[in-house]
N, C-alpha and C. Protein backbone atom coordinates (compact mmCIF):
# COMPACT_ATOMS: atom_id res chain seq x y z
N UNK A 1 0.84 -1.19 0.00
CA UNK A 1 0.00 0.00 0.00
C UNK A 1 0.88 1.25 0.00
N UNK A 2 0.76 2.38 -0.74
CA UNK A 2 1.27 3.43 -0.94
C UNK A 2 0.74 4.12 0.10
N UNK A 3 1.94 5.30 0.26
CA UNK A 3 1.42 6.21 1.34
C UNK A 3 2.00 7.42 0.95
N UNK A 4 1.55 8.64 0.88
CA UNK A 4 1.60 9.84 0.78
C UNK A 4 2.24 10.84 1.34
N UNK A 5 2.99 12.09 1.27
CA UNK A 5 3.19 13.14 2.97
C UNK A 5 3.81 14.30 2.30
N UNK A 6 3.81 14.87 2.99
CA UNK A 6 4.56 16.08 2.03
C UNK A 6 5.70 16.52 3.21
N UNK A 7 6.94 17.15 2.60
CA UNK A 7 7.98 17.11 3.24
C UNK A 7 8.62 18.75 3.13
N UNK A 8 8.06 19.82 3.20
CA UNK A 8 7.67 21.32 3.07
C UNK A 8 7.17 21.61 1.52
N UNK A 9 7.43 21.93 0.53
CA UNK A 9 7.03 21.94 -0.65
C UNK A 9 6.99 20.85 -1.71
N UNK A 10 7.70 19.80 -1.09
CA UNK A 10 7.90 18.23 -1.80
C UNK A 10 7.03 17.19 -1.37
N UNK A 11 6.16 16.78 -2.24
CA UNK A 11 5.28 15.50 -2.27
C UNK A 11 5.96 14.17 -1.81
N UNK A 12 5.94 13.35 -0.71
CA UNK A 12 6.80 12.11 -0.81
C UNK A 12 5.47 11.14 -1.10
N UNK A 13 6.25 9.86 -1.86
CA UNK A 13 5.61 8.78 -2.22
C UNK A 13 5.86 7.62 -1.66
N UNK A 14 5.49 6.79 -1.23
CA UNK A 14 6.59 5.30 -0.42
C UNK A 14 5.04 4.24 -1.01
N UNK A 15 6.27 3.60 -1.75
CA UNK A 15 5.25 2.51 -2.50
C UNK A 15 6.57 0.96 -2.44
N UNK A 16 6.33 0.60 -0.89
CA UNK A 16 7.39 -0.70 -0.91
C UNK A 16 8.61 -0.58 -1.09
N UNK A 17 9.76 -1.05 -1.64
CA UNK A 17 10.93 -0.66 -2.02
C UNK A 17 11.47 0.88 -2.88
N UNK A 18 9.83 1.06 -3.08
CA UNK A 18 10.54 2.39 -4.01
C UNK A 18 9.83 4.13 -3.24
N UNK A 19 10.46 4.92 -3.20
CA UNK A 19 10.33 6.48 -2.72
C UNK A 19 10.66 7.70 -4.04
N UNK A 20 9.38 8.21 -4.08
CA UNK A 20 9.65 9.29 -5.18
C UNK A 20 9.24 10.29 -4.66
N UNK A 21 10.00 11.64 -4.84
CA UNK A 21 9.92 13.06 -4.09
C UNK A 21 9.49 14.08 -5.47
N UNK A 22 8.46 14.84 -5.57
CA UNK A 22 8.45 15.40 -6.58
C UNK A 22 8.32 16.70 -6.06
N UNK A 23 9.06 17.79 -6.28
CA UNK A 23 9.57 19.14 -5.73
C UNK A 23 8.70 20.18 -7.12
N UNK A 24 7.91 20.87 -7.30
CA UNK A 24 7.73 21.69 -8.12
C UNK A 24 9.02 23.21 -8.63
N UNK A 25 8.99 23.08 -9.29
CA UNK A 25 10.16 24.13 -9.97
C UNK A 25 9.56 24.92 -11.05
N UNK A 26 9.75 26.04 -10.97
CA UNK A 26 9.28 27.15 -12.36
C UNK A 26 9.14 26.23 -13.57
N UNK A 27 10.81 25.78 -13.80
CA UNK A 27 10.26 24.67 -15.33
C UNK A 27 9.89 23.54 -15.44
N UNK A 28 9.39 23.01 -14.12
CA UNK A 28 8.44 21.56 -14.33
C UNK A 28 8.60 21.18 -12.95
N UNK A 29 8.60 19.84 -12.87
CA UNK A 29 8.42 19.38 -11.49
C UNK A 29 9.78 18.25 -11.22
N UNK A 30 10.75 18.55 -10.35
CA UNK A 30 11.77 17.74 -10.35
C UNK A 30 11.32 16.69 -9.44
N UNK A 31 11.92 15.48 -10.08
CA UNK A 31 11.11 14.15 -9.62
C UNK A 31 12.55 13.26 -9.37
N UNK A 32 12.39 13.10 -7.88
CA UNK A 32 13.90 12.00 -7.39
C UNK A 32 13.00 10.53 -7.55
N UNK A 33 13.71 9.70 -7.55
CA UNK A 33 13.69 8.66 -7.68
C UNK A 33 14.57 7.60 -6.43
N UNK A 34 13.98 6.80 -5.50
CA UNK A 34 14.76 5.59 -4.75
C UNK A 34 14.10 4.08 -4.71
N UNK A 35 15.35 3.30 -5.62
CA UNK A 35 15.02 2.02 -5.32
C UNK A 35 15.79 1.33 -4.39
N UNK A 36 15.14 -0.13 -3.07
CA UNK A 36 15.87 -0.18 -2.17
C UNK A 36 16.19 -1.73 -3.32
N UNK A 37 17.42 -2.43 -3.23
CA UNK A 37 17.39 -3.47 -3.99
C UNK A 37 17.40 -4.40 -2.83
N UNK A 38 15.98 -5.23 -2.35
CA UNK A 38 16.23 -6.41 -1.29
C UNK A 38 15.97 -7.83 -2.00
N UNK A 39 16.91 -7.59 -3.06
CA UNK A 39 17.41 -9.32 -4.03
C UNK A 39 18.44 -9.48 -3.27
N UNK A 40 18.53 -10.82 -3.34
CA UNK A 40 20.07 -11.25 -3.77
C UNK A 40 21.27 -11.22 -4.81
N UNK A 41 20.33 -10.73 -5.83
CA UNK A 41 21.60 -10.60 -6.42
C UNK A 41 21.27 -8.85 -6.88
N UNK A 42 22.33 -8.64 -8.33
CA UNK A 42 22.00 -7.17 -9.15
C UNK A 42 20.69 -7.42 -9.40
N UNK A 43 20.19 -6.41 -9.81
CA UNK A 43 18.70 -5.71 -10.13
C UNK A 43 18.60 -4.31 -11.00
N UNK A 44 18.39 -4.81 -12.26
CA UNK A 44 17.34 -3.70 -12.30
C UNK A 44 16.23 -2.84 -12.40
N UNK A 45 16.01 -1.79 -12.23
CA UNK A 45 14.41 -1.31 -12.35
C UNK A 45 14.05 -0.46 -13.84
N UNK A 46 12.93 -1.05 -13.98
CA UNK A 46 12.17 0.39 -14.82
C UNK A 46 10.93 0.86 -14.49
N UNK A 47 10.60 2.24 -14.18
CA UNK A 47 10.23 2.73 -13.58
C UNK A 47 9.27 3.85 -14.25
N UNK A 48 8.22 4.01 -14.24
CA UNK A 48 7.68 5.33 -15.11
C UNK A 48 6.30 5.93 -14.31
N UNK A 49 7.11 7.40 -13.94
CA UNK A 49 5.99 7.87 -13.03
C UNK A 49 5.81 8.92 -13.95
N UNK A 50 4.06 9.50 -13.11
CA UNK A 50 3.77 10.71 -14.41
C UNK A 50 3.30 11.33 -12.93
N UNK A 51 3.30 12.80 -13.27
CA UNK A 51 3.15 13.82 -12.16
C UNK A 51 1.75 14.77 -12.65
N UNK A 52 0.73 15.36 -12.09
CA UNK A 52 -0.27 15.63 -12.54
C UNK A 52 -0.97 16.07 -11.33
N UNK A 53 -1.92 17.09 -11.93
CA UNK A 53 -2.51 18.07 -11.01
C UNK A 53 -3.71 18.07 -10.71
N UNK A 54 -4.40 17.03 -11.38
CA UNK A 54 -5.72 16.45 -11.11
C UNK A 54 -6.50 17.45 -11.73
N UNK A 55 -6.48 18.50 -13.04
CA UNK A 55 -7.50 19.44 -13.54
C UNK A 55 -6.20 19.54 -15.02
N UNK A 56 -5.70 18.67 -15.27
CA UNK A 56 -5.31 18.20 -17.02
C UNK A 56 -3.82 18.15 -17.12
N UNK A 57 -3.18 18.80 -16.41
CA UNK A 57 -1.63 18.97 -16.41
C UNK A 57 -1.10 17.57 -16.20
N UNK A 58 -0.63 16.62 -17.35
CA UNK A 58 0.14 15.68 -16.61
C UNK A 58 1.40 15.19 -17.66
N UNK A 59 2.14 14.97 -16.97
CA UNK A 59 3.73 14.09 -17.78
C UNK A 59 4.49 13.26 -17.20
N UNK A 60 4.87 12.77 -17.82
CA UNK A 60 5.36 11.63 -17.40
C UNK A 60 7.19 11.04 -17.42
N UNK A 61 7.70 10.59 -17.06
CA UNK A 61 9.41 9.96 -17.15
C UNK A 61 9.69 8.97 -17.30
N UNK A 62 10.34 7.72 -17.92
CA UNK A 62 10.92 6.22 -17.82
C UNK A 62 11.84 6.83 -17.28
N UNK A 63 12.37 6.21 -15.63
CA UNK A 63 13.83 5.93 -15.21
C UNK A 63 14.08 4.37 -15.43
N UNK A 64 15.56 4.30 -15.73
CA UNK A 64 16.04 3.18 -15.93
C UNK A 64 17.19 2.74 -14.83
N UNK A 65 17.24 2.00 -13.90
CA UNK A 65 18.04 2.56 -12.52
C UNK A 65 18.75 0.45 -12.88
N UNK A 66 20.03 0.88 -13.59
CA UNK A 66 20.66 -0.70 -13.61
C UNK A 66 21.70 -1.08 -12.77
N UNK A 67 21.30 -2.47 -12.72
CA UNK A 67 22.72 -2.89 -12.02
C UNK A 67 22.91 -2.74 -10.18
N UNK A 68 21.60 -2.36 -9.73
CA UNK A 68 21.42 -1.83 -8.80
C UNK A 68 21.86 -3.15 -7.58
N UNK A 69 23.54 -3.22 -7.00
CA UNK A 69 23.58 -4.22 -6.16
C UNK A 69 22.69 -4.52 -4.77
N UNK A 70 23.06 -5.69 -4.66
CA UNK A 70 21.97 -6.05 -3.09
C UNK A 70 22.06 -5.57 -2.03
N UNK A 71 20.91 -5.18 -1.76
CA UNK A 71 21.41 -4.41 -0.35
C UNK A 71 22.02 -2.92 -0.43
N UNK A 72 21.80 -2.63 -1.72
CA UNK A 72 21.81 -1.28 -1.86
C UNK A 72 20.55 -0.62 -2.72
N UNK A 73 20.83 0.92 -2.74
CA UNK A 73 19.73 1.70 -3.48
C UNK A 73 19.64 2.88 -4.80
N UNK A 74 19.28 2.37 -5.56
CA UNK A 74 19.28 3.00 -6.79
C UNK A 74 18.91 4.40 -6.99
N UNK A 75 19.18 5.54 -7.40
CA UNK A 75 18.27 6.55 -7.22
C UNK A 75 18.63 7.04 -8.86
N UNK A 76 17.89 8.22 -9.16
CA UNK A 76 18.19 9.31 -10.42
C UNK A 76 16.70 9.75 -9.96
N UNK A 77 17.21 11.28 -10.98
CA UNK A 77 15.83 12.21 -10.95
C UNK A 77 15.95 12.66 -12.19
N UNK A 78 15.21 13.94 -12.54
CA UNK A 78 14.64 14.28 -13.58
C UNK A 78 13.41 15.62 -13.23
N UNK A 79 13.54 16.71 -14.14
CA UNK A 79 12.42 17.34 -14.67
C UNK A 79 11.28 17.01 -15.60
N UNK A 80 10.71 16.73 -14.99
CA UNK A 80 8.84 16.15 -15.18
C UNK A 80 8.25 17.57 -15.40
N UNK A 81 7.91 17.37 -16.82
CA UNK A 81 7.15 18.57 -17.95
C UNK A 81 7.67 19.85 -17.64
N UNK A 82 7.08 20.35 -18.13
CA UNK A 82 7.55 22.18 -18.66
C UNK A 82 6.30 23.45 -18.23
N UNK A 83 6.85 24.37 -18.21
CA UNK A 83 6.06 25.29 -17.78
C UNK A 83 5.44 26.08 -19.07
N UNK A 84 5.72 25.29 -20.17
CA UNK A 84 4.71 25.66 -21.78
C UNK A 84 3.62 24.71 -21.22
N UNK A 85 3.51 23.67 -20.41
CA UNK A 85 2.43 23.09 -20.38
C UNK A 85 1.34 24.13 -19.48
N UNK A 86 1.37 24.92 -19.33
CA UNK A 86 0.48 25.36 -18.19
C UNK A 86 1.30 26.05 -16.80
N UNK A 87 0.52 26.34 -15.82
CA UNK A 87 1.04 26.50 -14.64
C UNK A 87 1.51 25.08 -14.20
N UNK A 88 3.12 25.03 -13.50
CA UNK A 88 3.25 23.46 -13.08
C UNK A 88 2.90 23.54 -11.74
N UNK A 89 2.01 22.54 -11.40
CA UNK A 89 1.32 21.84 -10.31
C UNK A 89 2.37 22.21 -8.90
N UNK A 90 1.61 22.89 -7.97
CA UNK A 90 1.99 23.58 -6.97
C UNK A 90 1.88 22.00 -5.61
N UNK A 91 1.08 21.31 -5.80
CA UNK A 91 0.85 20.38 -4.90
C UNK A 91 1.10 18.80 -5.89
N UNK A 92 1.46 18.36 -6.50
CA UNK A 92 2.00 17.33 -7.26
C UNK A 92 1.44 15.97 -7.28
N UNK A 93 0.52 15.41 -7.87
CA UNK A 93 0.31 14.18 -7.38
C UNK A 93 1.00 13.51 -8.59
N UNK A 94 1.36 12.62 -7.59
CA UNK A 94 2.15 11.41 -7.91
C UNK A 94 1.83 10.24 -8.77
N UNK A 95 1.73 9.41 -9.36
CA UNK A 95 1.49 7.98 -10.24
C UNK A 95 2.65 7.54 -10.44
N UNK A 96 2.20 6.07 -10.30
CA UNK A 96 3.44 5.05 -9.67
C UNK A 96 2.99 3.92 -11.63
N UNK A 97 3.18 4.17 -13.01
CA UNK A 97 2.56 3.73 -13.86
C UNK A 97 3.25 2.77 -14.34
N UNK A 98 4.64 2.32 -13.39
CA UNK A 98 5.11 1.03 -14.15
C UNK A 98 6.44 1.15 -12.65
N UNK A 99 6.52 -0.25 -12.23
CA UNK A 99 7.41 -0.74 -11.29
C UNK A 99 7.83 -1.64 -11.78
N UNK A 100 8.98 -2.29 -12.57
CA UNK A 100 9.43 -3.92 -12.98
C UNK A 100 11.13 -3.85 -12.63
N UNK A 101 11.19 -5.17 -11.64
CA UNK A 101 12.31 -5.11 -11.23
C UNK A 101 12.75 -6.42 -12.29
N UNK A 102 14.19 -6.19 -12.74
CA UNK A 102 14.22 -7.19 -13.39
C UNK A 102 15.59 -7.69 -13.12
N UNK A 103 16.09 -9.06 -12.38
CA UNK A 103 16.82 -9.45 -11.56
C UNK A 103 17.36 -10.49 -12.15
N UNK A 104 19.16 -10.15 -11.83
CA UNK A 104 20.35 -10.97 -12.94
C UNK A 104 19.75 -12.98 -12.21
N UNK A 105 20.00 -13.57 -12.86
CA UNK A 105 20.02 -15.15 -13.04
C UNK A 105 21.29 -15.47 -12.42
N UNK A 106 22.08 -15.09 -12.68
CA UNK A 106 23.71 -15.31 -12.50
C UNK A 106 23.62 -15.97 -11.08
């Protein structure tokens, strides 16, 4: 189950192994990314969240977070849409639209 919070102007997300912070910025919405890797072995993720304001504003990112060893945590971020789209979303909601961990055989 996902859970929600905001952390002064940053949206946090906690959906199981993974945490996404989406911070609004003049030119879009900067979106961190954390995967925890609890495999045994490497791992990697792909990941595609879209950020949206619930009245039409929305975009979206593929992170690709590889190689991610055990027992450790993957992160990258990114600017999520533009401020040609509209005003960017002052309160950010989050979508979690693809989680696939995909874990070495070796």
């Amino acid at each position: 189950m996902a859970s929600v919070h905001s952390e002064g102007r940053t949206r946090v997300l906690e959906y199981g192994d993974l945490t996404v912070r989406a911070t609004p910025e003049s030119s879009g919405v900067r979106t961190e990314i954390e995967v925890a890797n609890t495999y045994q072995r490497d791992a990697t993720y792909s990941v595609q969240i879209s950020i949206a304001d619930g009245k039409g504003w929305t975009a979206y990112n593929r992170f690709w977070l590889q190689d991610v060893p055990p027992g450790k945590t993957g992160r990258d971020d990114a600017v999520i849409g533009s401020g040609d789209m509209g005003p960017v979303p002052q309160v950010p909601k989050i979508y979690v639209d693809e989680f696939t961990p995909l874990v070495d055989r070796k």
